[in-house]
PDB file of N, CA and C in Angstrom:
ATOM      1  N   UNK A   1      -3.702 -23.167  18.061  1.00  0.00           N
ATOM      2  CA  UNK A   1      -4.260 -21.959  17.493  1.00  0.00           C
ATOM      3  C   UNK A   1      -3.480 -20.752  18.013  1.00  0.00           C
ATOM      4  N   UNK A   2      -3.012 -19.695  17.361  1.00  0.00           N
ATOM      5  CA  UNK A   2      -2.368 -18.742  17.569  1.00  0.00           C
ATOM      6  C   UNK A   2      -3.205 -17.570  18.279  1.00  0.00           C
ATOM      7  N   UNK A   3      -2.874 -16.586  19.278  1.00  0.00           N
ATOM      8  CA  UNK A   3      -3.454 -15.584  19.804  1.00  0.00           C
ATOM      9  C   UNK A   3      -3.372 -14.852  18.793  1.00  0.00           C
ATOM     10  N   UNK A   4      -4.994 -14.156  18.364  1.00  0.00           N
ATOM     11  CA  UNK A   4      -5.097 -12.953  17.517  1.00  0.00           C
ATOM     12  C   UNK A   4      -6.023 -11.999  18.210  1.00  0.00           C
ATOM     13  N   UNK A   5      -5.548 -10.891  17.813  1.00  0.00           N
ATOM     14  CA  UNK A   5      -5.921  -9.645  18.552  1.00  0.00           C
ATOM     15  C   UNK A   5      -6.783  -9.017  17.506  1.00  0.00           C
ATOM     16  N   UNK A   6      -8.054  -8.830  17.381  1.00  0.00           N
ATOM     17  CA  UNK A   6      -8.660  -7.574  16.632  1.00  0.00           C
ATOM     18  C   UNK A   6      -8.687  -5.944  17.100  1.00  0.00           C
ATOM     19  N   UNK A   7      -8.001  -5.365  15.502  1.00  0.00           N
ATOM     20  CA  UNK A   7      -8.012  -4.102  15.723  1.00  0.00           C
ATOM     21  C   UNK A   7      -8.457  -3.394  14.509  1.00  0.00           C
ATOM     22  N   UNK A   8      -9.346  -2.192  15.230  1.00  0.00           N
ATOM     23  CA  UNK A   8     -10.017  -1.326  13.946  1.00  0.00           C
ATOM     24  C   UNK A   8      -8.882  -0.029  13.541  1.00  0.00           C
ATOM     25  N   UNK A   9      -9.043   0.300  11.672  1.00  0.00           N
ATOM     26  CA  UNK A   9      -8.054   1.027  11.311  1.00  0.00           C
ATOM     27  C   UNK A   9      -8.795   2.051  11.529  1.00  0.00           C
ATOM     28  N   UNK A  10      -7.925   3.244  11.649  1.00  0.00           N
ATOM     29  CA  UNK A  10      -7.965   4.295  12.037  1.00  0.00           C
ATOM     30  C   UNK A  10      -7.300   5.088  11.298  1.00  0.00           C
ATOM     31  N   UNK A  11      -7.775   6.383  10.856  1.00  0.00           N
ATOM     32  CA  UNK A  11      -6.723   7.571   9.472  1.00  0.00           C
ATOM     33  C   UNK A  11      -6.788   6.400   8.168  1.00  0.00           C
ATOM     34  N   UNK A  12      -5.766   7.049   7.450  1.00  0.00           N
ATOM     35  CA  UNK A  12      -5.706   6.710   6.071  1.00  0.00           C
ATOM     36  C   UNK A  12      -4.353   6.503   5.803  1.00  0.00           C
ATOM     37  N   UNK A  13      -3.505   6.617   6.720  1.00  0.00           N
ATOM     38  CA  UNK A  13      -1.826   6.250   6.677  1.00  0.00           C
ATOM     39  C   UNK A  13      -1.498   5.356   5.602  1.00  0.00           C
ATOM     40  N   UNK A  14      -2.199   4.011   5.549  1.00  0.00           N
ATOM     41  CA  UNK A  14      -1.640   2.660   5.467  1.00  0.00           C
ATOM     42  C   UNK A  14      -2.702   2.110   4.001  1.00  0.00           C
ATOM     43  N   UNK A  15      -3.472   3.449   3.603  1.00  0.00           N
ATOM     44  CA  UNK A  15      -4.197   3.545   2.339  1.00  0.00           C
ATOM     45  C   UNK A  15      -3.239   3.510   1.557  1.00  0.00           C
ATOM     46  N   UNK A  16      -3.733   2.331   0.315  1.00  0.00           N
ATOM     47  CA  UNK A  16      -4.784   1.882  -0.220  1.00  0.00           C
ATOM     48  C   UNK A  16      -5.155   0.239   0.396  1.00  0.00           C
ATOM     49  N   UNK A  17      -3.650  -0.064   1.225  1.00  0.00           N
ATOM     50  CA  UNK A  17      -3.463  -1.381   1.581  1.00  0.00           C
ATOM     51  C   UNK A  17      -5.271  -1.659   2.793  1.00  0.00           C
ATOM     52  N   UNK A  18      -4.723  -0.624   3.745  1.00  0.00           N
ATOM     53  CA  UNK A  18      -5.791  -0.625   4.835  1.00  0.00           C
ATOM     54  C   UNK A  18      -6.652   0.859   4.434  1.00  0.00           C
ATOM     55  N   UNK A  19      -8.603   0.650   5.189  1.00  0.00           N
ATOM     56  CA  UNK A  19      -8.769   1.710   5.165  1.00  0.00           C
ATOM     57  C   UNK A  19      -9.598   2.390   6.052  1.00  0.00           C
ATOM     58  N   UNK A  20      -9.637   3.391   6.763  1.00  0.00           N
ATOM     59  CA  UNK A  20     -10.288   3.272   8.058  1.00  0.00           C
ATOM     60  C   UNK A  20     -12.130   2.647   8.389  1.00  0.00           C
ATOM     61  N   UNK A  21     -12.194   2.344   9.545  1.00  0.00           N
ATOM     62  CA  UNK A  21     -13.038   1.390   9.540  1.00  0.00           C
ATOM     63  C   UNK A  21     -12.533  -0.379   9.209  1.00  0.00           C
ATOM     64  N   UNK A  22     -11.478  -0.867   8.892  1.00  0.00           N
ATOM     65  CA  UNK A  22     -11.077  -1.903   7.705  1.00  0.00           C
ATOM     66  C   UNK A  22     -10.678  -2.651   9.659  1.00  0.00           C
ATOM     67  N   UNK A  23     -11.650  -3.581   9.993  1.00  0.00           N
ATOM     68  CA  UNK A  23     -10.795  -4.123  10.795  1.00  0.00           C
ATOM     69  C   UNK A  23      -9.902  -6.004  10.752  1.00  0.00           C
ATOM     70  N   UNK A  24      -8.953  -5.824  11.131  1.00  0.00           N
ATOM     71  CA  UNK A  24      -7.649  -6.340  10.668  1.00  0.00           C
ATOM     72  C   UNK A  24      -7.698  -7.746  11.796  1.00  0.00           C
ATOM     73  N   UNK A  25      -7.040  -8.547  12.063  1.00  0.00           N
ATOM     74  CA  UNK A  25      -6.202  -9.468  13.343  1.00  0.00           C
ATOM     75  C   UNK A  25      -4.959  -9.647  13.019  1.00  0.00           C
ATOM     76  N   UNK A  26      -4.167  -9.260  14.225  1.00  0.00           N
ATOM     77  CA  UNK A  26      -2.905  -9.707  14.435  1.00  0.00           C
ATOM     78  C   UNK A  26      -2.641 -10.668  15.226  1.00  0.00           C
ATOM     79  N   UNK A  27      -1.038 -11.660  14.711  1.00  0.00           N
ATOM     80  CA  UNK A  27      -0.792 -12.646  15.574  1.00  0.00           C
ATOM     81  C   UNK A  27       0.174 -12.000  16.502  1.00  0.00           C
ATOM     82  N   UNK A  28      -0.402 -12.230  18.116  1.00  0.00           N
ATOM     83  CA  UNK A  28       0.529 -11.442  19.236  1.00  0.00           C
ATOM     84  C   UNK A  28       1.944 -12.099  19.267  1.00  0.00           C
ATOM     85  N   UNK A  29       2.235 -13.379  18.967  1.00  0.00           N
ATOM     86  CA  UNK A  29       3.055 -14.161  18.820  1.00  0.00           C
ATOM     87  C   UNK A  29       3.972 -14.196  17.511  1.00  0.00           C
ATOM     88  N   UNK A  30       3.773 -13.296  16.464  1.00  0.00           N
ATOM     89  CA  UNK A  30       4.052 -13.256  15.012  1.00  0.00           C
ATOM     90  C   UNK A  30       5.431 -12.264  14.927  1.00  0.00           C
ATOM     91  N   UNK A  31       6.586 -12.993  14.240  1.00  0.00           N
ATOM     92  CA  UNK A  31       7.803 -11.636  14.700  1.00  0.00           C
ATOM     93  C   UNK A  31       7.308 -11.658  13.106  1.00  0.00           C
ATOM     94  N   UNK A  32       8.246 -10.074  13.248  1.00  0.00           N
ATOM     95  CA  UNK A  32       8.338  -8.653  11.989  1.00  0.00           C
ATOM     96  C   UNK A  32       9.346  -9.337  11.342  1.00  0.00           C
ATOM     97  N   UNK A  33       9.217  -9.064   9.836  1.00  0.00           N
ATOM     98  CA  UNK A  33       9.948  -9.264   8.890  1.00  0.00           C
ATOM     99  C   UNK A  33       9.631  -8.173   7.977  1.00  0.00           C
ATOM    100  N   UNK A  34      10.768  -7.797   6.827  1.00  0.00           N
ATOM    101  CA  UNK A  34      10.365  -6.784   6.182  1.00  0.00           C
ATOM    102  C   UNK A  34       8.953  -6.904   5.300  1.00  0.00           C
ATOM    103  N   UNK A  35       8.120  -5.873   5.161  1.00  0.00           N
ATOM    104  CA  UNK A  35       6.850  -6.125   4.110  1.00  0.00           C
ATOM    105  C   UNK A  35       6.057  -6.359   4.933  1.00  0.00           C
ATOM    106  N   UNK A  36       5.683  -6.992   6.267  1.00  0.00           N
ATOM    107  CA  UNK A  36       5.448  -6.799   7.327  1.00  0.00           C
ATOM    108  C   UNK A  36       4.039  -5.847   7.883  1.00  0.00           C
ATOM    109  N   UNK A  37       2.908  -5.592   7.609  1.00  0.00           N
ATOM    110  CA  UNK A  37       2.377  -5.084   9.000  1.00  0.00           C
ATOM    111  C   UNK A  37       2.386  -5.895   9.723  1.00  0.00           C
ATOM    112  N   UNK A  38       2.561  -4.081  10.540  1.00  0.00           N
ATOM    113  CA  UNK A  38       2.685  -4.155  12.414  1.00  0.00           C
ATOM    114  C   UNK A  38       2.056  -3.346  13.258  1.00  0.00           C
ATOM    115  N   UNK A  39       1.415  -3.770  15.034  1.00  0.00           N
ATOM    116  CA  UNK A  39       0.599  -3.098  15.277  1.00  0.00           C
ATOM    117  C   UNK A  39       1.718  -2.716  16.247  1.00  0.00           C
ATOM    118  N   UNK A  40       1.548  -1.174  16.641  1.00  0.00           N
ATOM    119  CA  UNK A  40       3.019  -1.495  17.649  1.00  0.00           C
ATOM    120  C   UNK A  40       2.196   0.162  18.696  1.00  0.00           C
ATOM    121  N   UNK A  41       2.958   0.141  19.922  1.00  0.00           N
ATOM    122  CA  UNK A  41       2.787   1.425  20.648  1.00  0.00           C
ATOM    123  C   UNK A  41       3.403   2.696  19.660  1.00  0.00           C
ATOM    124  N   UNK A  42       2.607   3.925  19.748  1.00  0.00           N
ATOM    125  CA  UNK A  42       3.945   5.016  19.511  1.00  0.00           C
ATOM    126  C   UNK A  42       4.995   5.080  20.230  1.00  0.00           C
ATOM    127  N   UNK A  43       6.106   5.579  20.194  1.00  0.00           N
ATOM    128  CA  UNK A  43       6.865   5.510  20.654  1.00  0.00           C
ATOM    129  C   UNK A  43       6.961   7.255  21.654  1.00  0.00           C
ATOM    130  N   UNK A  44       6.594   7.714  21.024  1.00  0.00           N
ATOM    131  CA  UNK A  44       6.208   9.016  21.585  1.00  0.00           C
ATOM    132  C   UNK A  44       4.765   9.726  22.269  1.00  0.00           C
ATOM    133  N   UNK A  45       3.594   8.956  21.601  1.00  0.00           N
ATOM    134  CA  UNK A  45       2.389   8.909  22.388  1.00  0.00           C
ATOM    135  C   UNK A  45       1.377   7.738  22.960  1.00  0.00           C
ATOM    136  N   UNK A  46       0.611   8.449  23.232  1.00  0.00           N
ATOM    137  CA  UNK A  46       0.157   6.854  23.416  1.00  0.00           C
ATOM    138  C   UNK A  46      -0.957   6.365  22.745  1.00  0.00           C
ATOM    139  N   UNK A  47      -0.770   6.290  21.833  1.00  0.00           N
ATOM    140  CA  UNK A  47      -1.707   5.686  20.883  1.00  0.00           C
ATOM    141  C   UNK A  47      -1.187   4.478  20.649  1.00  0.00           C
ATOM    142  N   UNK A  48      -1.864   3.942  19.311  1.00  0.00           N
ATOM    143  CA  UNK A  48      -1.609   2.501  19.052  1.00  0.00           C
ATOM    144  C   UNK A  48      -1.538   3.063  17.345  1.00  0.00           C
ATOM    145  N   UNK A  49      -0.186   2.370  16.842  1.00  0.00           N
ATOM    146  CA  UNK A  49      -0.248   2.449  15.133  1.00  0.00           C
ATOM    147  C   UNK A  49      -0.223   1.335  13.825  1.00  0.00           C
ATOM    148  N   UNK A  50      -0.274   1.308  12.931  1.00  0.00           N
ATOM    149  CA  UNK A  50      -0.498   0.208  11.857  1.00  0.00           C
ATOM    150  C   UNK A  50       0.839   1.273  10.893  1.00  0.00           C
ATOM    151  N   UNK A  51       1.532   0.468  10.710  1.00  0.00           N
ATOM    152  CA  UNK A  51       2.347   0.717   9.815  1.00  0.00           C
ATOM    153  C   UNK A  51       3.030  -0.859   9.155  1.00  0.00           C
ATOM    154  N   UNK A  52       4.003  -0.447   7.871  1.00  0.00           N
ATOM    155  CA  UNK A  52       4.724  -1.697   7.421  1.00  0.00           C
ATOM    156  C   UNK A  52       6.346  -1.171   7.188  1.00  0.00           C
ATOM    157  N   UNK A  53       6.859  -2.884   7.849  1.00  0.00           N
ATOM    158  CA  UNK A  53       8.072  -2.217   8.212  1.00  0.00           C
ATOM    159  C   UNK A  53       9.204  -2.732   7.183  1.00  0.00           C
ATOM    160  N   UNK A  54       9.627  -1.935   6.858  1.00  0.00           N
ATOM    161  CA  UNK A  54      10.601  -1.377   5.380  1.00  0.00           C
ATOM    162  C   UNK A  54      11.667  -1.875   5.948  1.00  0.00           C
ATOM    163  N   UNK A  55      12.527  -1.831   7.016  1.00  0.00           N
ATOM    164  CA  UNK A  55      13.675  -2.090   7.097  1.00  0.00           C
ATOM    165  C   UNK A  55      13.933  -2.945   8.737  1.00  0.00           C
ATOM    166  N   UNK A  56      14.455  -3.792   8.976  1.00  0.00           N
ATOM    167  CA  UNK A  56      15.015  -4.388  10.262  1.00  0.00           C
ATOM    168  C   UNK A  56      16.518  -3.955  10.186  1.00  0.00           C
ATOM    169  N   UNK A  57      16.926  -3.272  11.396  1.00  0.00           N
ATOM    170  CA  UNK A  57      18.242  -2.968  12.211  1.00  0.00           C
ATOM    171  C   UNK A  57      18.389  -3.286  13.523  1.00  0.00           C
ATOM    172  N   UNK A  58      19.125  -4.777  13.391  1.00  0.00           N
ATOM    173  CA  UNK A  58      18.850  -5.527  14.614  1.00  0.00           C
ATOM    174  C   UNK A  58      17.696  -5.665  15.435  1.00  0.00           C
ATOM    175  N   UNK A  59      17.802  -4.935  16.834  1.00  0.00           N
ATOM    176  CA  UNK A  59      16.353  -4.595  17.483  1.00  0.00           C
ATOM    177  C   UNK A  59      15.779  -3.608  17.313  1.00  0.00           C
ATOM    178  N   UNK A  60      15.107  -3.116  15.997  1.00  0.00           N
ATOM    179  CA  UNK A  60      15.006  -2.001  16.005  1.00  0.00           C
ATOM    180  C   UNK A  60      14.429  -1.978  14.282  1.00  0.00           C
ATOM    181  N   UNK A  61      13.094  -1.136  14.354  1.00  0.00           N
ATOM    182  CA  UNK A  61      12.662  -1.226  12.957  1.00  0.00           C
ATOM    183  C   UNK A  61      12.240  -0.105  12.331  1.00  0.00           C
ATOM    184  N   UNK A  62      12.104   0.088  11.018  1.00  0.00           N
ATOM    185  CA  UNK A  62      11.790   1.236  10.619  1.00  0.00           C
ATOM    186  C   UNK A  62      10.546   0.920   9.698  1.00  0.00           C
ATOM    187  N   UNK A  63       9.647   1.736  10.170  1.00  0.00           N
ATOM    188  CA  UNK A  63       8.294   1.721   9.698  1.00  0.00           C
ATOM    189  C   UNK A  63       6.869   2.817   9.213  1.00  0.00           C
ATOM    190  N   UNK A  64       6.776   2.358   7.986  1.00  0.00           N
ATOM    191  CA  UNK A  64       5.840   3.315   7.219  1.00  0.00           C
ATOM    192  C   UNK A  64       4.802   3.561   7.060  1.00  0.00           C
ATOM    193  N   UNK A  65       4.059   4.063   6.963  1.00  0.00           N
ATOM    194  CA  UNK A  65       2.541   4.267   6.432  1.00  0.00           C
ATOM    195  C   UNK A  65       2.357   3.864   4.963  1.00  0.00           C
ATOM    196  N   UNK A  66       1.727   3.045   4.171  1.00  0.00           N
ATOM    197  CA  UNK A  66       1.841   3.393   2.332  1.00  0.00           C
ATOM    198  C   UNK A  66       1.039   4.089   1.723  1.00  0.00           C
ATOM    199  N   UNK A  67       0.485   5.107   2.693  1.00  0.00           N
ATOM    200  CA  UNK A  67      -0.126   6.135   1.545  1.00  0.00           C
ATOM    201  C   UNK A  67       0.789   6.938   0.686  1.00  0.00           C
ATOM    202  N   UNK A  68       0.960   7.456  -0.438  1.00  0.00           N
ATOM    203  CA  UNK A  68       1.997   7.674  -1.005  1.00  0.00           C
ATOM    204  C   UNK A  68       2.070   9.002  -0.542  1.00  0.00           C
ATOM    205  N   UNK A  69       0.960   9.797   0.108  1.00  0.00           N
ATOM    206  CA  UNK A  69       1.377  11.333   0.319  1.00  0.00           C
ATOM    207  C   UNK A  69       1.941  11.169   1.855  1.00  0.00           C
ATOM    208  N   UNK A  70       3.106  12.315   1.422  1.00  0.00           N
ATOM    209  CA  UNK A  70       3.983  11.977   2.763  1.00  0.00           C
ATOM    210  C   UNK A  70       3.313  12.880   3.879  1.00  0.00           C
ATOM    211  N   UNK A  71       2.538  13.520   4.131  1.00  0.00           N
ATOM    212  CA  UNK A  71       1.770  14.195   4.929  1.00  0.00           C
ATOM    213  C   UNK A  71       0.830  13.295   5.661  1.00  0.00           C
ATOM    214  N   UNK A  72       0.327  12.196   5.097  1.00  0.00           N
ATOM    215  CA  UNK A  72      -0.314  11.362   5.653  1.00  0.00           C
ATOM    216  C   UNK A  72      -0.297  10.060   6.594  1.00  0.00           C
ATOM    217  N   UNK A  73       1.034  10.441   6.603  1.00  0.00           N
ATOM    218  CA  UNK A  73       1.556   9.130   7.877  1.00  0.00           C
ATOM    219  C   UNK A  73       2.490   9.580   8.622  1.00  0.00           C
ATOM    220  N   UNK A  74       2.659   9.900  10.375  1.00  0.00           N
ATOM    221  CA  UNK A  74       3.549   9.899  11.068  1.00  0.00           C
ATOM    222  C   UNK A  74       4.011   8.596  11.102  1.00  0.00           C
ATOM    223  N   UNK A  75       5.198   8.499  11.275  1.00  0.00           N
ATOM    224  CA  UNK A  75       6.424   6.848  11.050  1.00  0.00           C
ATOM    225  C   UNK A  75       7.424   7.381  10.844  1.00  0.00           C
ATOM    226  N   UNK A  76       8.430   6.568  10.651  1.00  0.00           N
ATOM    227  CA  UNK A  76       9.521   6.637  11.300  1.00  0.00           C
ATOM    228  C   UNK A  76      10.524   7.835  10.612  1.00  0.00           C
ATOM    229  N   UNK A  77       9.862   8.033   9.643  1.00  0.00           N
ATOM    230  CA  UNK A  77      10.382   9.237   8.889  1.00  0.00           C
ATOM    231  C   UNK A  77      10.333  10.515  10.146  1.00  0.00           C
ATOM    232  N   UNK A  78       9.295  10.384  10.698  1.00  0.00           N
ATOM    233  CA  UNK A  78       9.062  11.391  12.280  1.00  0.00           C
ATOM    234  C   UNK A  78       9.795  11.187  13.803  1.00  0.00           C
ATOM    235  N   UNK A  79       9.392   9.836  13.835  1.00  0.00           N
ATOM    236  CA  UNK A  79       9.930   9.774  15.337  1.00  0.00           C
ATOM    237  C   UNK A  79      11.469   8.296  14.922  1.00  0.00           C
ATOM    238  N   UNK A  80      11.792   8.227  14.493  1.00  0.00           N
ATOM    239  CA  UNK A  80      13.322   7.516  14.094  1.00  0.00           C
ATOM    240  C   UNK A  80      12.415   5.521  13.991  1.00  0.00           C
ATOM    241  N   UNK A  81      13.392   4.935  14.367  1.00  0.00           N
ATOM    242  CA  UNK A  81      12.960   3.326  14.576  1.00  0.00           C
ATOM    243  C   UNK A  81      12.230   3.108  15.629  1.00  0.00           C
ATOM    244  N   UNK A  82      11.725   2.265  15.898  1.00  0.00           N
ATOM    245  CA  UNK A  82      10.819   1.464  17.214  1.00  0.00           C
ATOM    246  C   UNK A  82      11.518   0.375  17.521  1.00  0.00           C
ATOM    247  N   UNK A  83      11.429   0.281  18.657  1.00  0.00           N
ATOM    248  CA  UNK A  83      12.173  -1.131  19.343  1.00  0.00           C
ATOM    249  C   UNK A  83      10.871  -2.248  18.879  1.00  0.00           C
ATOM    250  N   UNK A  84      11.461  -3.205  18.846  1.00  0.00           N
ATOM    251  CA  UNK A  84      10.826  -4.605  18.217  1.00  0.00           C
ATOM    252  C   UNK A  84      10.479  -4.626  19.747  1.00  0.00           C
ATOM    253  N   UNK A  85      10.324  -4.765  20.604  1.00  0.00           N
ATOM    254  CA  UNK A  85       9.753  -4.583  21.739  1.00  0.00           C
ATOM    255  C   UNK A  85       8.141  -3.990  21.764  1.00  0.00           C
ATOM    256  N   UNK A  86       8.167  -3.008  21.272  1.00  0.00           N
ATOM    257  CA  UNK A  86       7.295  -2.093  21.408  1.00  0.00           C
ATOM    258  C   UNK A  86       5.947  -2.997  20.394  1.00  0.00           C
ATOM    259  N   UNK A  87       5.874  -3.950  19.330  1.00  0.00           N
ATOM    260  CA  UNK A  87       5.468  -4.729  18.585  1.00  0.00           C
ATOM    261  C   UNK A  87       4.711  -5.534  19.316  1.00  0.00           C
ATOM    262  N   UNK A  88       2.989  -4.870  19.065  1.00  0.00           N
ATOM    263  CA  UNK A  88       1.740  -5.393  19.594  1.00  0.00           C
ATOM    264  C   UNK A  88       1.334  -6.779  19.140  1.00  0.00           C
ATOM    265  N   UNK A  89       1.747  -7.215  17.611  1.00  0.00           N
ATOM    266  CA  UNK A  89       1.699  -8.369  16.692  1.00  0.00           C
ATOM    267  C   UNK A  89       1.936  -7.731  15.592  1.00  0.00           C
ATOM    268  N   UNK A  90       1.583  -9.018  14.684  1.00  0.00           N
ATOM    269  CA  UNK A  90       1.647  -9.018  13.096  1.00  0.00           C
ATOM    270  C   UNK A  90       0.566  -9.201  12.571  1.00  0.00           C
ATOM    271  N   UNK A  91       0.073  -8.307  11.009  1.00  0.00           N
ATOM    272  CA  UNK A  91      -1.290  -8.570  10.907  1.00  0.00           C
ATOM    273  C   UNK A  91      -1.102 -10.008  10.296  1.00  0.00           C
ATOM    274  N   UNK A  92      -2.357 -10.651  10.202  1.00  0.00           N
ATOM    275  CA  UNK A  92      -2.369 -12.453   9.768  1.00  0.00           C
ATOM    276  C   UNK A  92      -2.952 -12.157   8.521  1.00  0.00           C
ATOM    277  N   UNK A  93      -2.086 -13.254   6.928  1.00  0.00           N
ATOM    278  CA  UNK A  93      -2.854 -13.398   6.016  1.00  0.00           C
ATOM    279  C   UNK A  93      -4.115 -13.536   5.437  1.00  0.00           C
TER     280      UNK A  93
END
């Protein structure tokens, strides 16, 4: 059985996919691939975020919010890529 982590969504970033209140499990053991949610540290605060990640560059990923208004998601459009390091899990089907 795989380690899964429950986590509650938070904002509206990742609307219509996720929506706050919407709680999720990730596999801690699950690597990123594109299309991908991911629960990962900020990289700049310390929070915890849900985004999906659009692009892999080596160690290093770039990741979005899908609400379509761009006001509504800090990601990587803000703070650049995240180290695949920083990658809390993957959410599970």
């Amino acid at each position: 059985m795989r380690p899964l982590l429950r986590v509650l969504v938070k904002g509206d970033s990742m609307w219509p996919t996720l929506t706050e209140g919407d709680e999720i499990f990730i596999d801690e053991t699950g690597l990123p691939i594109v299309d991908s949610i991911v629960v990962f540290k900020h990289p700049l605060k310390s929070e915890i975020c849900i985004k999906r990640v659009v692009r892999i560059e080596g160690e290093r990923l770039f990741v979005q919010g899908d609400n379509p208004d761009p006001l509504s998601s800090e990601d990587s459009h803000n703070f650049g890529t995240i180290a695949s390091a920083s990658i809390m899990g993957v959410l599970t089907s």
